[in-house]
N, C-alpha and C. Protein backbone atom coordinates (compact mmCIF):
# COMPACT_ATOMS: atom_id res chain seq x y z
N UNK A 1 0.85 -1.21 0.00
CA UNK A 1 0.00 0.00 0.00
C UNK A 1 0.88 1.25 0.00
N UNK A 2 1.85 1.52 1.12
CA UNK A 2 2.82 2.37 1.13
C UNK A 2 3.66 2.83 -0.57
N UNK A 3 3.91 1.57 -1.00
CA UNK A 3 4.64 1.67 -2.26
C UNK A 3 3.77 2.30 -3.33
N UNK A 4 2.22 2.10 -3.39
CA UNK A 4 1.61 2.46 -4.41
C UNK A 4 0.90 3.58 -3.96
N UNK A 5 0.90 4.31 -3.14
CA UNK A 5 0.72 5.46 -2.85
C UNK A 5 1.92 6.74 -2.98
N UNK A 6 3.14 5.56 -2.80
CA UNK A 6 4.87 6.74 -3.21
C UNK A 6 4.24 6.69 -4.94
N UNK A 7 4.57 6.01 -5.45
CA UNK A 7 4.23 5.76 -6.79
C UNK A 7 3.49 6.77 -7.38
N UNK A 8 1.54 7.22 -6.95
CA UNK A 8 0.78 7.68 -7.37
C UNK A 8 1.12 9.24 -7.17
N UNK A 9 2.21 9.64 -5.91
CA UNK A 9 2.76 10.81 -5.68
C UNK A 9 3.12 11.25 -6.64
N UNK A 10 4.72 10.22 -6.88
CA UNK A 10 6.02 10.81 -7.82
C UNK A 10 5.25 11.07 -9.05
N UNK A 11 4.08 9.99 -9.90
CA UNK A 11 3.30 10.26 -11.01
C UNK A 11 3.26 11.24 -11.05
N UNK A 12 2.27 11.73 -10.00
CA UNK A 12 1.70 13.40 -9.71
C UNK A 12 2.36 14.44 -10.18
N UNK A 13 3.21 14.62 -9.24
CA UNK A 13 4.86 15.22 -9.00
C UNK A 13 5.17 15.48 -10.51
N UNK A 14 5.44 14.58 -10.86
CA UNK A 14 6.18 14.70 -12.65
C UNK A 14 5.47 15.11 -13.59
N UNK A 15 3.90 14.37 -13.08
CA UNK A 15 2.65 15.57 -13.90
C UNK A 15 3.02 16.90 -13.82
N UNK A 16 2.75 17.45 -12.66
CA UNK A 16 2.90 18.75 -12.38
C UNK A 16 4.30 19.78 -12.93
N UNK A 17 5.02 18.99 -13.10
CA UNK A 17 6.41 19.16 -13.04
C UNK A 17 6.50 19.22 -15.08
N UNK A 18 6.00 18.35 -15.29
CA UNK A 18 5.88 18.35 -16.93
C UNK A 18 5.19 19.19 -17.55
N UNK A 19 3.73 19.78 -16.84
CA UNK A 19 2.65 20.65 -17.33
C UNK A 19 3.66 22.20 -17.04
N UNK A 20 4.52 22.24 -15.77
CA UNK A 20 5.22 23.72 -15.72
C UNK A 20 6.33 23.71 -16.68
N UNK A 21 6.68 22.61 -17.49
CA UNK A 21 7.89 22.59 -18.17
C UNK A 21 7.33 23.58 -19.39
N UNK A 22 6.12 22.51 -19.92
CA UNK A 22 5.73 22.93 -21.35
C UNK A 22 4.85 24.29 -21.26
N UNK A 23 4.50 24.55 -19.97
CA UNK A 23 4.21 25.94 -20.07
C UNK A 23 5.51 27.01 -20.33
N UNK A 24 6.15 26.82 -19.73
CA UNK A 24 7.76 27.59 -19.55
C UNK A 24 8.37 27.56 -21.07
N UNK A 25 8.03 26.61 -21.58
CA UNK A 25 8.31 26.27 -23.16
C UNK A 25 7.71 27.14 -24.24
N UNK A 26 6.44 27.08 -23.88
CA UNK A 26 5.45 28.26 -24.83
C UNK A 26 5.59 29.54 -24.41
N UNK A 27 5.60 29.96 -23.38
CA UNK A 27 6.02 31.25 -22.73
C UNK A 27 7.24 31.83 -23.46
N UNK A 28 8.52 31.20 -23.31
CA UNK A 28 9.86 31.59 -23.90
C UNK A 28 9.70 31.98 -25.14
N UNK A 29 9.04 30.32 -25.70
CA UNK A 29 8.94 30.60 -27.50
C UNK A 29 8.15 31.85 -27.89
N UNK A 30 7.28 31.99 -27.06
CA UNK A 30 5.99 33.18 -27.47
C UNK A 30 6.73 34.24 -27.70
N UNK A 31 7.62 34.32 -26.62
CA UNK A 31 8.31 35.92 -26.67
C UNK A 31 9.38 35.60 -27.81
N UNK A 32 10.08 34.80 -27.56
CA UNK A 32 11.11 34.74 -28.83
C UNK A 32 10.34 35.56 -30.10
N UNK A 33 9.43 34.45 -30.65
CA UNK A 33 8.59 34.63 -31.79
C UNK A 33 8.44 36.32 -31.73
N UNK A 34 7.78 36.67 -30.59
CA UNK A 34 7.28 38.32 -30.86
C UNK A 34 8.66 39.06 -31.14
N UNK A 35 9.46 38.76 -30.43
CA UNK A 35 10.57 39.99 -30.52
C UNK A 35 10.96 40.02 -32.04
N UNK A 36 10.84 38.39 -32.61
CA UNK A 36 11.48 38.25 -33.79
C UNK A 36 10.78 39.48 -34.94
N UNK A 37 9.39 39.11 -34.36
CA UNK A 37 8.26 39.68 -35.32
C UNK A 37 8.45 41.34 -35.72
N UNK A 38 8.74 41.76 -34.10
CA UNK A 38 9.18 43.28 -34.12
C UNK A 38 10.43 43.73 -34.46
């Protein structure tokens, strides 16, 4: 039980952790793109 509750954490964890990546990803690119534009 212990083990599959660490488990359903770290999942979590790396969810969370993956959704702030690819936000941080589009954010950067966004601005890249604009500055390029201007």
């Amino acid at each position: 039980m212990a083990l599959a509750l660490a488990g359903g954490v770290l999942r979590g964890r790396l969810g969370c952790l993956r959704g702030l990546a690819r936000l941080i990803l589009l954010v950067t690119l966004g601005r890249r793109r604009r500055s390029q534009n201007q």
